[in-house]
Protein backbone atom coordinates (compact mmCIF):
# COMPACT_ATOMS: atom_id res chain seq x y z
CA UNK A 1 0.00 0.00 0.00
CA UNK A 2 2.06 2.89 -1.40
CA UNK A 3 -0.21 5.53 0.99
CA UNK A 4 0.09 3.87 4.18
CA UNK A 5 0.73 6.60 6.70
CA UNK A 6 4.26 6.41 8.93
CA UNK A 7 3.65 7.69 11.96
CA UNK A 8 5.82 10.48 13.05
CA UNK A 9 7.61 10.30 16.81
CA UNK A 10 9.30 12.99 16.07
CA UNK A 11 7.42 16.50 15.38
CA UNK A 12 7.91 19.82 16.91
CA UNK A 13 4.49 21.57 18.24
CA UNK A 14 4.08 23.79 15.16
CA UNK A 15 5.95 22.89 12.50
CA UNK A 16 5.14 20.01 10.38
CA UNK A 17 7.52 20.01 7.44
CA UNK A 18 10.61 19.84 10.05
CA UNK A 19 11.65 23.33 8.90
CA UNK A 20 12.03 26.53 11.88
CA UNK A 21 9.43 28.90 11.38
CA UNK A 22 10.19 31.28 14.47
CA UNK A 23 7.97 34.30 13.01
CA UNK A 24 5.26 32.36 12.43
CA UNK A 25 5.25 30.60 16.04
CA UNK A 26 5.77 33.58 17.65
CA UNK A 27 3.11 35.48 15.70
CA UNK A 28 0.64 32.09 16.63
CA UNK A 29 1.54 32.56 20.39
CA UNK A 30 0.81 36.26 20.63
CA UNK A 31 -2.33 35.94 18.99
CA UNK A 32 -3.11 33.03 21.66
CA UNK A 33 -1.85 35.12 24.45
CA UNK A 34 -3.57 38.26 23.41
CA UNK A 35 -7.01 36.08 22.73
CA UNK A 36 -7.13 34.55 25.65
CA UNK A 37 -6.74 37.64 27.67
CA UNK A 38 -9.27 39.68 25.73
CA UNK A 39 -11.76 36.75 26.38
CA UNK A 40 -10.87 36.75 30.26
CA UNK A 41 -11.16 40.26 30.58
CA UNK A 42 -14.19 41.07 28.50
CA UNK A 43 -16.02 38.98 30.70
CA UNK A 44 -15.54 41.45 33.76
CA UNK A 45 -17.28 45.10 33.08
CA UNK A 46 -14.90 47.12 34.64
CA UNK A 47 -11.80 46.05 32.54
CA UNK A 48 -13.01 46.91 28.94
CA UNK A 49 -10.27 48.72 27.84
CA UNK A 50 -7.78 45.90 28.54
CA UNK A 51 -10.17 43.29 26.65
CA UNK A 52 -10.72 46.00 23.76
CA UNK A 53 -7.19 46.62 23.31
CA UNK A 54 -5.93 43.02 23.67
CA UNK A 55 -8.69 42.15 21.22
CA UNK A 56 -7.95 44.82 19.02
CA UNK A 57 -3.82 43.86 18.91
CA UNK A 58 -4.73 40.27 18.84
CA UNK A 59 -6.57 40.85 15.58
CA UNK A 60 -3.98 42.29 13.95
CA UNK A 61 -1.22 39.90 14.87
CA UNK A 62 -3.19 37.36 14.10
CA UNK A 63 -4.38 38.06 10.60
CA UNK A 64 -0.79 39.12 9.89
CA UNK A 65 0.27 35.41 11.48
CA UNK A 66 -2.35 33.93 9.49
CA UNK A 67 -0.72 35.49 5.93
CA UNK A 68 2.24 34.37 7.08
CA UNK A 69 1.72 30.79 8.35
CA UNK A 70 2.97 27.73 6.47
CA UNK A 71 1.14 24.87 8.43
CA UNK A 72 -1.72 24.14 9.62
CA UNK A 73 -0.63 23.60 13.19
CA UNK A 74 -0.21 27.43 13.23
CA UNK A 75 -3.46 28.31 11.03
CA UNK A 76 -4.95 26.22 13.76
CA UNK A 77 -3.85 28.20 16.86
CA UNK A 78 -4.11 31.93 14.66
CA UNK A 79 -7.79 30.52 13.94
CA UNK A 80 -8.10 30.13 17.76
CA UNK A 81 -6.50 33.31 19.09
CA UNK A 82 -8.52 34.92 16.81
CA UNK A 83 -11.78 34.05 17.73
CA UNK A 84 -10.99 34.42 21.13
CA UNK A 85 -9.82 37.95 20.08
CA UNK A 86 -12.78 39.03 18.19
CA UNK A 87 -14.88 37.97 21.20
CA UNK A 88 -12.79 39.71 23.56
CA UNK A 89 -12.90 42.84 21.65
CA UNK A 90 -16.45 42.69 21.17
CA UNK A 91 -17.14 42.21 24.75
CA UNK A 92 -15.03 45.22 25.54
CA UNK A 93 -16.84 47.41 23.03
CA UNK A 94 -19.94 46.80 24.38
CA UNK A 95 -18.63 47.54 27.55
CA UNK A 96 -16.84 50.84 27.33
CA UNK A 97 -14.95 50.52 24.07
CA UNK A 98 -11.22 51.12 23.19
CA UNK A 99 -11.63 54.66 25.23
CA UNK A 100 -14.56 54.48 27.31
CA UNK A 101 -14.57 57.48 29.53
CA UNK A 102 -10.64 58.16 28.98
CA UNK A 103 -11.13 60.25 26.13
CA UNK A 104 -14.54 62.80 25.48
């Protein structure tokens, strides 16, 4: 059977081709990082410019991650920080927005 799958021991975290990819893991954990604290915070009222920002800054690193990325291991974590980011951000613009209160 000339498609019979070997099973790999071996295998860093992200990369799958066995090739370094450090821009594209550290993009994949700052979008992670930044996602899961905008979804923490926006859950809590009083810290909506910390979930608005986070989310905000996790968007853009990830979407810049995700045009970057070369497997799917980190398409799969960008697709995760992400969401968590554009929840996080969400939640803080309902609750104050990027300058509730500072600013105006």
């Amino acid at each position: 059977m000339a498609q019979a799958l070997r099973p790999n021991p071996v295998g860093s975290l992200l990369a799958t081709d066995h090739k370094p990819h450090p821009l594209q893991d550290t993009l994949t954990v700052v979008t992670l990082v930044l996602g899961i604290t905008a979804f923490v915070t926006g859950l809590f009222h009083h810290l909506h410019l910390v979930s608005s920002w986070a989310g905000l800054i996790g968007i853009i690193t990830g979407a810049s991650g995700q045009f970057l990325s070369e497997t799917t291991r980190e398409r799969f974590g960008l697709i995760l920080g992400l969401g968590a980011s554009g929840v996080g951000l969400l939640l803080g613009m309902a609750h104050g927005g990027l300058f509730g209160g500072v600013v105006g």
